[in-house]
C-alpha atoms as a PDB file:
ATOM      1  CA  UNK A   1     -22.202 -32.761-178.849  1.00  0.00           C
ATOM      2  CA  UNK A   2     -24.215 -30.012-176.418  1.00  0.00           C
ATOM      3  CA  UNK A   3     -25.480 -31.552-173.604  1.00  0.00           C
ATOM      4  CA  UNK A   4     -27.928 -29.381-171.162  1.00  0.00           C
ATOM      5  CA  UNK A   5     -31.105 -29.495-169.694  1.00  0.00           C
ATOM      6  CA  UNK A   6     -33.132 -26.911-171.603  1.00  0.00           C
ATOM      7  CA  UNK A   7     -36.079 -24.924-169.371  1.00  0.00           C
ATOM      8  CA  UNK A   8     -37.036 -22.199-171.979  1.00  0.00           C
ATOM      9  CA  UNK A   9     -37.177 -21.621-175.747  1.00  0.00           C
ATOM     10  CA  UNK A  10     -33.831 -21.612-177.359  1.00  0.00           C
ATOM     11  CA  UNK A  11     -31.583 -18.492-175.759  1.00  0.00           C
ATOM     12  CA  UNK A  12     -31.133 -15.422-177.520  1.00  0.00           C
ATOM     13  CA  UNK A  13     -28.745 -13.263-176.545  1.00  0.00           C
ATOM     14  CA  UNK A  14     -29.657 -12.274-173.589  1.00  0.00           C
ATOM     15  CA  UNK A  15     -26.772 -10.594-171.302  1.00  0.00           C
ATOM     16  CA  UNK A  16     -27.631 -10.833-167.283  1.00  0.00           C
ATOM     17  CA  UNK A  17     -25.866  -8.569-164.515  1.00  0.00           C
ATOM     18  CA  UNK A  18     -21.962  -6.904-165.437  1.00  0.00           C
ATOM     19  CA  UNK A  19     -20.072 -10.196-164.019  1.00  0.00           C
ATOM     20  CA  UNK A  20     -19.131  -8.880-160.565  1.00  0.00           C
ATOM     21  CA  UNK A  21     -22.277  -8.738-159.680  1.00  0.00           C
ATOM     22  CA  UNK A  22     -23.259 -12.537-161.398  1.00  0.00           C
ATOM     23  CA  UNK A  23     -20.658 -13.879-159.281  1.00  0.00           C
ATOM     24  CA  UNK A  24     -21.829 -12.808-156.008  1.00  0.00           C
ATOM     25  CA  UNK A  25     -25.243 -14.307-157.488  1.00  0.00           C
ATOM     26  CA  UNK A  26     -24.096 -17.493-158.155  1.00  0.00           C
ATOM     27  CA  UNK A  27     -22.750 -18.585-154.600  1.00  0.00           C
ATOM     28  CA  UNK A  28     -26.306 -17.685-153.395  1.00  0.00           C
ATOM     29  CA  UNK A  29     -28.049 -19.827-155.566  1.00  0.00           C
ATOM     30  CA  UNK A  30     -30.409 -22.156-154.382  1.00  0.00           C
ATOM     31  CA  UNK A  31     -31.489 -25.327-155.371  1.00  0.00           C
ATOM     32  CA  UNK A  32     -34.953 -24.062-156.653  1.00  0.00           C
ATOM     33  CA  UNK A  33     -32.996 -21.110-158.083  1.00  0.00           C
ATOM     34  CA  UNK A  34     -30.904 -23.579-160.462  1.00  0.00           C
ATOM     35  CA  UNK A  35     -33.682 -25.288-161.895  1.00  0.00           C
ATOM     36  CA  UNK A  36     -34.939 -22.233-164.137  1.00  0.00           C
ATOM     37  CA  UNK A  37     -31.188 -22.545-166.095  1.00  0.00           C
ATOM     38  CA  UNK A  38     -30.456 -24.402-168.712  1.00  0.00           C
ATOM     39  CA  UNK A  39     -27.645 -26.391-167.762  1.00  0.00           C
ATOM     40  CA  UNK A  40     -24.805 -26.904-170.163  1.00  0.00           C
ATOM     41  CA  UNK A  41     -22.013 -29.877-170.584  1.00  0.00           C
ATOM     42  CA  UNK A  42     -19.653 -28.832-173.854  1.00  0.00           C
ATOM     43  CA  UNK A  43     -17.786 -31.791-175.064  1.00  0.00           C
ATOM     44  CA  UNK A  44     -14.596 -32.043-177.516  1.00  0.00           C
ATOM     45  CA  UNK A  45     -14.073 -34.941-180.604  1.00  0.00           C
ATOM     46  CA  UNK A  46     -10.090 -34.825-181.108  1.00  0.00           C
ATOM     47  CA  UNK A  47      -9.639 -36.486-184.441  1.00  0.00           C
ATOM     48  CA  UNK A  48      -6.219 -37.850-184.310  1.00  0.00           C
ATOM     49  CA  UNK A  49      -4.377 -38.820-187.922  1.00  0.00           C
ATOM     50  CA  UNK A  50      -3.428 -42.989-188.055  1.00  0.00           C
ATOM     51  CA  UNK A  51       0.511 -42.163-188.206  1.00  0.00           C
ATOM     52  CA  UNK A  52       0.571 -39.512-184.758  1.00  0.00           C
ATOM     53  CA  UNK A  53       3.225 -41.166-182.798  1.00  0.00           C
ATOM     54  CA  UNK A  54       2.302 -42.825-179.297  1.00  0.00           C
ATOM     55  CA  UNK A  55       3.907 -41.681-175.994  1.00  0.00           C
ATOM     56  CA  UNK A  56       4.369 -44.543-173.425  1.00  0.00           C
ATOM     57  CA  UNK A  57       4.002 -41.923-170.754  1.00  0.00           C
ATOM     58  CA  UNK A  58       1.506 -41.403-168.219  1.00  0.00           C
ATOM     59  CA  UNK A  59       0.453 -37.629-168.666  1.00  0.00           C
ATOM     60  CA  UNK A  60      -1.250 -35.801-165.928  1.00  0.00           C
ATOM     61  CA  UNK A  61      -3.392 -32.230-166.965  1.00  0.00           C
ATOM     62  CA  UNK A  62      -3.755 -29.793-163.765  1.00  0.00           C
ATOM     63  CA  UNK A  63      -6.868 -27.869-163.437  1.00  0.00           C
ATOM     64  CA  UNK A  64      -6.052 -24.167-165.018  1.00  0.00           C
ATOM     65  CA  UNK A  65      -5.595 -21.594-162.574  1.00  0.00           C
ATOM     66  CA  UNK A  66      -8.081 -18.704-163.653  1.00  0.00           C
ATOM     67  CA  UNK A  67      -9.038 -15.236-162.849  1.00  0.00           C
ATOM     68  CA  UNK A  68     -12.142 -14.305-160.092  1.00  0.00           C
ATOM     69  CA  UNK A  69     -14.129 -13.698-163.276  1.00  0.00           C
ATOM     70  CA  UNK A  70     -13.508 -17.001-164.915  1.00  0.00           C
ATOM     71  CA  UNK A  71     -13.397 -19.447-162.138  1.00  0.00           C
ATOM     72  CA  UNK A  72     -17.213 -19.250-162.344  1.00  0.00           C
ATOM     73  CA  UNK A  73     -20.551 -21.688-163.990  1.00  0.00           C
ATOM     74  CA  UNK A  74     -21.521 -18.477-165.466  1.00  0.00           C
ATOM     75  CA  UNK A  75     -20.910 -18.586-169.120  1.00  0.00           C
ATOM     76  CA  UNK A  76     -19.092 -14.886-169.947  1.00  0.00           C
ATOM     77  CA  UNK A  77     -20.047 -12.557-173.120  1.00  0.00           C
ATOM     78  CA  UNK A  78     -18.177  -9.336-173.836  1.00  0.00           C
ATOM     79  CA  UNK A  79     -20.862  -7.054-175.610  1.00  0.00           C
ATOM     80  CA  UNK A  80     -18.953  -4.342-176.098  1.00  0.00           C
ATOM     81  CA  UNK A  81     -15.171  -3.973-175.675  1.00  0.00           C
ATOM     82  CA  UNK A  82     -14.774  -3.439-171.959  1.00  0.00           C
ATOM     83  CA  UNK A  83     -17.615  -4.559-170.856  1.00  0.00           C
ATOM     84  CA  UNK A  84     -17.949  -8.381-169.366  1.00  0.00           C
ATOM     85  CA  UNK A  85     -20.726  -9.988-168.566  1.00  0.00           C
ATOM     86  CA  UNK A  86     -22.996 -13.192-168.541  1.00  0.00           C
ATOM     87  CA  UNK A  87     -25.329 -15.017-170.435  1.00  0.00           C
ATOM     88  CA  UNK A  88     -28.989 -14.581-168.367  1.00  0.00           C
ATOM     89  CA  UNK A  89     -30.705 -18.120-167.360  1.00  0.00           C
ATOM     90  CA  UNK A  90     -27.655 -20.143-168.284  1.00  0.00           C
ATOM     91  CA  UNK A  91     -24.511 -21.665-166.311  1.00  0.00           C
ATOM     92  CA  UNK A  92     -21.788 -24.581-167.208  1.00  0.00           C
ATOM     93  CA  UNK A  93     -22.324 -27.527-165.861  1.00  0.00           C
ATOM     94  CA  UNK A  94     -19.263 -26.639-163.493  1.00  0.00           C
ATOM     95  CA  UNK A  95     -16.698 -24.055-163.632  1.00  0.00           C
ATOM     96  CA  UNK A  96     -14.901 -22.947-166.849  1.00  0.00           C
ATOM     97  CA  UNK A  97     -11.122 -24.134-165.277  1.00  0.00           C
ATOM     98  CA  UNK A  98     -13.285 -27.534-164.288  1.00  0.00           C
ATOM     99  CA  UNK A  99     -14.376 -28.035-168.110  1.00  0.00           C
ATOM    100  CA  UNK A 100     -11.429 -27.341-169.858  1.00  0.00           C
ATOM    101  CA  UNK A 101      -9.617 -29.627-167.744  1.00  0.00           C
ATOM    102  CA  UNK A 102     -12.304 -32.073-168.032  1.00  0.00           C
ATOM    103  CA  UNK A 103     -12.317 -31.877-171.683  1.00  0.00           C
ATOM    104  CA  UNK A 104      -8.610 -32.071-172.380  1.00  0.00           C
ATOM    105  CA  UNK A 105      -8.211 -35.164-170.358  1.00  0.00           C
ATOM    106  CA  UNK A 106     -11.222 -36.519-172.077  1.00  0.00           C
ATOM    107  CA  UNK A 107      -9.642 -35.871-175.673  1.00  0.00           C
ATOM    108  CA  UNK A 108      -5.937 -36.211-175.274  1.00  0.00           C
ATOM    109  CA  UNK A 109      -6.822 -39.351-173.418  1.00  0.00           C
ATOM    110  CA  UNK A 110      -9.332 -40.707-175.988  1.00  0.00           C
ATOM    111  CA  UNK A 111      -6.399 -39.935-178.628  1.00  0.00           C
ATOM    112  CA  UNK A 112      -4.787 -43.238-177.574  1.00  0.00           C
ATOM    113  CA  UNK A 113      -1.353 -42.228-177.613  1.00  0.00           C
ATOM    114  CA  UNK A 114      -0.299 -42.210-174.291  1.00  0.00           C
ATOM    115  CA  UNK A 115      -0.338 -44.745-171.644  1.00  0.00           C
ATOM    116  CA  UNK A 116      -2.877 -42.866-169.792  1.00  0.00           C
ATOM    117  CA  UNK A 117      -4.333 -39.243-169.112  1.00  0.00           C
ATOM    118  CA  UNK A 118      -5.181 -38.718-165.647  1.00  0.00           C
ATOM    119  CA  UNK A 119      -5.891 -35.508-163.405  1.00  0.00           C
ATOM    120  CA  UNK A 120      -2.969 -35.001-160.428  1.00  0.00           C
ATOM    121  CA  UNK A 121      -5.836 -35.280-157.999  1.00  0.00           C
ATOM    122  CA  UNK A 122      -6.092 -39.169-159.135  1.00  0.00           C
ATOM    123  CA  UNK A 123      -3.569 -40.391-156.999  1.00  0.00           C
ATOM    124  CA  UNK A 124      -1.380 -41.925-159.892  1.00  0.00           C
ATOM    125  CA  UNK A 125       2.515 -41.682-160.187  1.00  0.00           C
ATOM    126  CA  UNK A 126       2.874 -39.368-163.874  1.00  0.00           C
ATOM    127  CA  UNK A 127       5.672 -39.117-165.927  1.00  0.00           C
ATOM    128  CA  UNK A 128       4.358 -35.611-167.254  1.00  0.00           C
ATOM    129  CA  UNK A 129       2.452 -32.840-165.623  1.00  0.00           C
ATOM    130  CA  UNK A 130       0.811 -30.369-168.130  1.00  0.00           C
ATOM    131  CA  UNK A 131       0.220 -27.002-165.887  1.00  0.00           C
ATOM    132  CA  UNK A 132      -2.191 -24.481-167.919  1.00  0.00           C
ATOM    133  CA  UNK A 133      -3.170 -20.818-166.891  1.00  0.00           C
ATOM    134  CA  UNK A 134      -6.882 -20.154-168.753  1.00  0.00           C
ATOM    135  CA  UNK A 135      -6.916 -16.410-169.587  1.00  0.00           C
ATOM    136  CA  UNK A 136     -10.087 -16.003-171.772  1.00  0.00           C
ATOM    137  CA  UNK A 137     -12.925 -18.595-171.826  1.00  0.00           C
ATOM    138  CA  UNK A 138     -15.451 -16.413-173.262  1.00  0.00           C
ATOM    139  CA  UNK A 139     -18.380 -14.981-176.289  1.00  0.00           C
ATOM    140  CA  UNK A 140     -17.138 -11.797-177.451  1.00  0.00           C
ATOM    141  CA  UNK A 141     -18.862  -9.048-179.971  1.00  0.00           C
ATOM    142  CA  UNK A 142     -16.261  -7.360-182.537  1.00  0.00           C
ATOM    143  CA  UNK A 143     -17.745  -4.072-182.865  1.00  0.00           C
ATOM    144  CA  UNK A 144     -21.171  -3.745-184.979  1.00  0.00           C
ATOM    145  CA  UNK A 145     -20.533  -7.737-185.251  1.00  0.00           C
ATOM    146  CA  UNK A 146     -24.349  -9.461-185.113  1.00  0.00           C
ATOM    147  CA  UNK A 147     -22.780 -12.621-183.755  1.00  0.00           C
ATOM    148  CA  UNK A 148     -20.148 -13.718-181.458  1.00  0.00           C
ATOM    149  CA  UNK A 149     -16.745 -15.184-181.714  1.00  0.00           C
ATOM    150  CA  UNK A 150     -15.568 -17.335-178.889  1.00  0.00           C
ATOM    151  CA  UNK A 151     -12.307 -17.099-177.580  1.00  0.00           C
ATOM    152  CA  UNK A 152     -10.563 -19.506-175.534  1.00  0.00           C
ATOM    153  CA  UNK A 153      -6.681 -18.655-174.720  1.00  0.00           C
ATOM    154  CA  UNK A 154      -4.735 -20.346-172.094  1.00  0.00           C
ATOM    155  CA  UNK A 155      -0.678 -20.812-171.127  1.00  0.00           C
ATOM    156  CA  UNK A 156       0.454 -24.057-171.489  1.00  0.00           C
ATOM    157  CA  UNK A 157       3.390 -25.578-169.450  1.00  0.00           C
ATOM    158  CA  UNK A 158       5.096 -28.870-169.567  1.00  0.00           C
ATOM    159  CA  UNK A 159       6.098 -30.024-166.689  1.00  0.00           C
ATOM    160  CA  UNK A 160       8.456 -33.058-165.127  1.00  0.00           C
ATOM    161  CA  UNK A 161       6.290 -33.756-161.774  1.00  0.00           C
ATOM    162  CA  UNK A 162       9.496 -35.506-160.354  1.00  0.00           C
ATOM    163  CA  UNK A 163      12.368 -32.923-160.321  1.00  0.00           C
ATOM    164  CA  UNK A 164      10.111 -29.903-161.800  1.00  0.00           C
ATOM    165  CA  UNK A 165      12.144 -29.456-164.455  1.00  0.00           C
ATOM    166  CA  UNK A 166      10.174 -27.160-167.157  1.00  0.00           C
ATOM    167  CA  UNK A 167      10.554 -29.305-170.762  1.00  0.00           C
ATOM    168  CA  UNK A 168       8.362 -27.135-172.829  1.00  0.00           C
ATOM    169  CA  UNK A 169       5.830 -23.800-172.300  1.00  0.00           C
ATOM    170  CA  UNK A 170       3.446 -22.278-174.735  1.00  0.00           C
ATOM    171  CA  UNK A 171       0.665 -20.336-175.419  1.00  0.00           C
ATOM    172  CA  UNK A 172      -2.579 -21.651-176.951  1.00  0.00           C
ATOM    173  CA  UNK A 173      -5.543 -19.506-178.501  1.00  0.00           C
ATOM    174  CA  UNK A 174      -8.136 -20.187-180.630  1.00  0.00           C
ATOM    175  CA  UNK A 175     -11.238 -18.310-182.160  1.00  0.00           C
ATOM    176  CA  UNK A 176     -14.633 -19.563-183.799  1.00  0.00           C
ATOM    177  CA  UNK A 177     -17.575 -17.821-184.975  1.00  0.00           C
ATOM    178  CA  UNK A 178     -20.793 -18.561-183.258  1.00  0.00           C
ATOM    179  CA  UNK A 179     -23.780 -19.292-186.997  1.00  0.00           C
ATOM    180  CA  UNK A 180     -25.942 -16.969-184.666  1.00  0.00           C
ATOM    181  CA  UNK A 181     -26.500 -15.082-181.194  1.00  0.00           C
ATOM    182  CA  UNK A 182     -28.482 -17.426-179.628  1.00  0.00           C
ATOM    183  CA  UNK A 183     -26.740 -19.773-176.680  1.00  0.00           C
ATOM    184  CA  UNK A 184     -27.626 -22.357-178.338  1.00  0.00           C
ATOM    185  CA  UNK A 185     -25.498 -21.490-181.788  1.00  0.00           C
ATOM    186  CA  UNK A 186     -22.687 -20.192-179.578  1.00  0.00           C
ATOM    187  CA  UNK A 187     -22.220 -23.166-177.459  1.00  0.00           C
ATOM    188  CA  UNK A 188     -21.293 -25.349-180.588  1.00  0.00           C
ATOM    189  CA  UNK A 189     -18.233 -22.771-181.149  1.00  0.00           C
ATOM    190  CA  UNK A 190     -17.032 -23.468-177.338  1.00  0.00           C
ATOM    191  CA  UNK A 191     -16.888 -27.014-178.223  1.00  0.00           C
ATOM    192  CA  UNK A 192     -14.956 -26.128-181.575  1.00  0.00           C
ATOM    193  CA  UNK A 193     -12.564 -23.830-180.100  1.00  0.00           C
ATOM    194  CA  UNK A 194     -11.785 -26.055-177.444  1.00  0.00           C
ATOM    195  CA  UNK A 195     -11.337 -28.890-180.050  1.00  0.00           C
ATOM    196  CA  UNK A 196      -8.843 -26.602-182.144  1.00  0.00           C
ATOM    197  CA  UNK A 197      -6.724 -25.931-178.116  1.00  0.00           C
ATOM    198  CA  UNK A 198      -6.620 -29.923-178.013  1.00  0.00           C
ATOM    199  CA  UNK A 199      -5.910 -30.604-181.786  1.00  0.00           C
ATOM    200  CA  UNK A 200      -2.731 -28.287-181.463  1.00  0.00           C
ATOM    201  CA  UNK A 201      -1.752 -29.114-177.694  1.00  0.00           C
ATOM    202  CA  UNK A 202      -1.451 -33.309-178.429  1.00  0.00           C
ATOM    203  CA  UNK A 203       0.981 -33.075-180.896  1.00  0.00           C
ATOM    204  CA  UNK A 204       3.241 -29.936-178.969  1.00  0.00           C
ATOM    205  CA  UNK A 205       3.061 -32.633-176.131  1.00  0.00           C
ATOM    206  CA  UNK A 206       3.961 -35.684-177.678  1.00  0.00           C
ATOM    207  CA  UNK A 207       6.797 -33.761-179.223  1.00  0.00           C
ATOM    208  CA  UNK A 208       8.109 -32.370-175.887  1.00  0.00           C
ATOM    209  CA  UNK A 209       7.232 -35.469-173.647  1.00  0.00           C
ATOM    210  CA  UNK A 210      10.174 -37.186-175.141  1.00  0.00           C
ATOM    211  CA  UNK A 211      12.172 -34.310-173.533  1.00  0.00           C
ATOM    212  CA  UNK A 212      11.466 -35.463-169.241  1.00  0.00           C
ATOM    213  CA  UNK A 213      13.470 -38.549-167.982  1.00  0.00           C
ATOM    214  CA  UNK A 214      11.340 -41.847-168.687  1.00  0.00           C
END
């Protein structure tokens, strides 16, 4: 489910300042400033299959390190192949590392089969620390394509937090359609994409948690 706080008609696709410029935007904006974008929250539903085994591990998911250009609220569109920039009147609720990490701990934890999710910054002893590295988190126009496709890629990497020892590392990409150009329409395929990076990444966890010291 979308949640934002809507301030105009629904958005069509309309593409603000190359991204450079957006960024240096963004840490000027004030509070007045904020309050003519719509404001949006993706969220991820991990449907998880009655027989998926259940990890008695505590599991811990790091904030992604990103690029300048995706450690940003501004919500990034490629129009054109080498050309990045952002959606006009519109921002995350907080920065794309923030809400991927926010919604994997949300839906491996809601999958019930570990003892608990947590962030690192929680202050709880872990059994497993899941490092990631987001490379795209992004809208992007195939050429003469009418609507996006969102891509979200990232590097996963399976961590023991105790003696560091590396158990498992992979990559993770997925791709959906927006129905239609308008924010609105491409949001929804955010929230799917992310939802395919967390229906993949449970069970390539619970297969290589078994392989850290309990």
């Amino acid at each position: 489910m979308i949640r934002h706080l809507p301030v105009h008609a629904p958005h069509r696709a309309r593409f603000a300042l190359p991204l450079i410029a957006a960024l240096a935007l963004a840490g000027c904006l004030s509070i007045g400033d904020r309050a003519e974008l719509a404001v949006y929250a993706p969220t991820v539903v991990l449907a998880v299959a009655e027989d998926t085994p259940r990890l008695e591990r505590t599991l811990a998911i790091a904030e992604p390190s990103a690029s300048n250009a995706l450690d940003t609220t501004r919500i990034a569109v490629r129009p054109a192949p080498g050309r990045l920039q952002v959606y006009a009147g519109a921002i995350w609720s907080d920065t794309a590392p923030a809400l991927v990490q926010a919604a994997l701990v949300d839906a491996l934890g809601g999958s019930g089969r570990f003892q608990a999710v947590v962030r690192p910054t929680d202050g709880v002893a872990t059994d497993l620390l899941l490092r990631l590295d987001l490379r795209q988190f992004e809208a992007v126009y195939a050429e003469g394509a009418q609507h996006p496709t969102v891509i979200v890629d990232l590097h996963a990497t399976l961590v023991d937090p105790r003696g560091r020892r590396v158990a498992a590392s992979r990559r993770f990409r997925a791709e959906q359609p927006a129905v239609d150009e308008a924010l609105d329409d491409v949001v929804p395929a955010f929230e799917a994409a992310l939802g395919e990076i967390a229906s993949t990444l449970l069970p390539w966890v619970l297969e290589h948690g078994t392989d850290t010291a309990p």
